[in-house]
Protein backbone atom coordinates (compact mmCIF):
# COMPACT_ATOMS: atom_id res chain seq x y z
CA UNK A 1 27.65 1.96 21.06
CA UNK A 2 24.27 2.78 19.82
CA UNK A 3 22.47 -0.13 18.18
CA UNK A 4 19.26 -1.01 16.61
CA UNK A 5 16.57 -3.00 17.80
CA UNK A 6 14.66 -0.34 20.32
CA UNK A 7 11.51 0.95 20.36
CA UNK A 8 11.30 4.29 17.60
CA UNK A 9 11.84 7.79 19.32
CA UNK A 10 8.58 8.66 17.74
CA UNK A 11 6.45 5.84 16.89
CA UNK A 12 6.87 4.23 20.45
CA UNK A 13 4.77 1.20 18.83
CA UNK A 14 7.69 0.30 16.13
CA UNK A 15 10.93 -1.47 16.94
CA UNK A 16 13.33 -0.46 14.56
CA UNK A 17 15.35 -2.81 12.51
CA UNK A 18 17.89 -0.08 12.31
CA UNK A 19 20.07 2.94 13.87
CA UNK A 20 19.59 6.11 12.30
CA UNK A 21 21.76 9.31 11.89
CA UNK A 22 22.55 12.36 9.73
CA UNK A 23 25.77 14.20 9.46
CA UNK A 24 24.62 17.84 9.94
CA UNK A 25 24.65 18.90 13.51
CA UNK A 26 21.04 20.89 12.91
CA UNK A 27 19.31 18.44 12.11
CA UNK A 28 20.48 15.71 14.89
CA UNK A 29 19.57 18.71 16.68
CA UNK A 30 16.27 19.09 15.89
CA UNK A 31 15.81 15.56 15.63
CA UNK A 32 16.68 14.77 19.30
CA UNK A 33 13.86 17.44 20.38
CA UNK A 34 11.14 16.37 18.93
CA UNK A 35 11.57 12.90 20.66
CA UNK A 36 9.70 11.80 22.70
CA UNK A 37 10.70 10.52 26.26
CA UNK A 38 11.63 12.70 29.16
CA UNK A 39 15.49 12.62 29.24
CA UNK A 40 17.40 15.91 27.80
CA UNK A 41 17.97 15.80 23.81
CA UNK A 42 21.09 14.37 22.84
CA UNK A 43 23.79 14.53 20.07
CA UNK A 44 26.79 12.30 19.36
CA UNK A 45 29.25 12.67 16.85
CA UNK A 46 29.15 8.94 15.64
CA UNK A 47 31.33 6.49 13.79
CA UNK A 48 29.45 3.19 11.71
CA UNK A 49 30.90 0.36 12.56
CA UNK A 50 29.34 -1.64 9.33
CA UNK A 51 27.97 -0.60 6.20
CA UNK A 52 25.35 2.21 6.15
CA UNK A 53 22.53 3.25 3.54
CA UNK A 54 20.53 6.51 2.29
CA UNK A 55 17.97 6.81 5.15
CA UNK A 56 14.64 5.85 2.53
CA UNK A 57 12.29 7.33 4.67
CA UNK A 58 13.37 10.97 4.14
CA UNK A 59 15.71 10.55 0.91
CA UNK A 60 13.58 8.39 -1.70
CA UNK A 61 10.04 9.67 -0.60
CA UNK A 62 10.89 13.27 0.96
CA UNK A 63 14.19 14.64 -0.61
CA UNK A 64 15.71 12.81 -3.13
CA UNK A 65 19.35 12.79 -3.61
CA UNK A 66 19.69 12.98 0.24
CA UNK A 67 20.14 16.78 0.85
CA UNK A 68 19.31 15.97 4.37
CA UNK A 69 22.72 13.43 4.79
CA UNK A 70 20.06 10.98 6.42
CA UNK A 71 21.32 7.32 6.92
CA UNK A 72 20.41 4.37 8.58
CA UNK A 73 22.86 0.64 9.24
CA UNK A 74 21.89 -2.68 10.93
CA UNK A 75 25.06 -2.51 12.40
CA UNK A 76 26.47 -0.39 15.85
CA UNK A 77 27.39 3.34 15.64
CA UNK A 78 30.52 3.98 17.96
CA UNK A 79 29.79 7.21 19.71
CA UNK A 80 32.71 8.93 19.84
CA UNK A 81 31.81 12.34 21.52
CA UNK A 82 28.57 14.42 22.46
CA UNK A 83 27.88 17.70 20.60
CA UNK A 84 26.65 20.55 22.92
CA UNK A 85 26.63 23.03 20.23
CA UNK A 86 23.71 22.58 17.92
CA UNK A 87 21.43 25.32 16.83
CA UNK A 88 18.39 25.20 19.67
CA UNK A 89 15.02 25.42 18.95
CA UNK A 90 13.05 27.77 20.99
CA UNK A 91 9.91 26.38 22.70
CA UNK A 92 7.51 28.55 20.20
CA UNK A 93 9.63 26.99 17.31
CA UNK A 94 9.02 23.41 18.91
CA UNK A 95 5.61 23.35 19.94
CA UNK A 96 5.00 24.71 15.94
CA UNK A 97 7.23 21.62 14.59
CA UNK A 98 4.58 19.04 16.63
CA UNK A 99 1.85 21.14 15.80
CA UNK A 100 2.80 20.69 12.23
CA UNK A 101 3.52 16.98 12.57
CA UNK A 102 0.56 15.63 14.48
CA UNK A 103 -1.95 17.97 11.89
CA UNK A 104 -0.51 15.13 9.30
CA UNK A 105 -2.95 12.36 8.99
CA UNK A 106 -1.68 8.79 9.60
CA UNK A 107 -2.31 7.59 5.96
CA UNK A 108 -0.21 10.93 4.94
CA UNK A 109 2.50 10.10 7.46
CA UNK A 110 3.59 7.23 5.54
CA UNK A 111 4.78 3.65 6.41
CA UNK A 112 8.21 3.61 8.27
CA UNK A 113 10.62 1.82 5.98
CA UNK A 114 12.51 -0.33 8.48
């Protein structure tokens, strides 16, 4: 089970009131490598165990109508298997993502809905 109440994958400052997860593959993907931490990047093909939301951090500020299929639940998500097969990114592609995401000023980064 994967639960809330850890420290946030990228704000290691924030304990989140919530588990977070999308349903395309991609972008669980991507999401898992620009972690931080120094395990491997992981993917699980998930079920909620309770009732979930539109993740408000990406869909109500970022992409409305929730293109990304970004969600977040107080409740567990039962991990049912790992996915292996996700598109990689290479390490010029990743080191351009955090490039691109620490240039954004805190006060432009936004508050973390949580």
């Amino acid at each position: 089970m994967l639960t809330a109440g850890f420290r946030s994958n990228y704000r290691p400052d924030v304990v989140m009131n919530h588990i977070y997860f999308t349903a395309l593959r991609d972008g669980a993907g991507l999401a898992a490598e620009l972690a931080t931490g120094e395990g491997a990047p992981r993917v699980y093909v998930v079920e909620p165990t309770g009732t979930f939301e539109d993740d408000p951090n990406v869909t109500d500020k970022k992409f409305p109508g929730n293109p990304t299929r970004s969600y977040r639940s107080t409740e567990p998500l039962r991990v049912l298997d790992e996915v292996t097969d996700w598109k990689r990114q290479t390490p010029a592609e990743l080191r351009a993502w955090r490039e691109r995401l620490a240039a954004i000023r805190p006060a432009e980064r936004g508050v973390i809905i949580n």
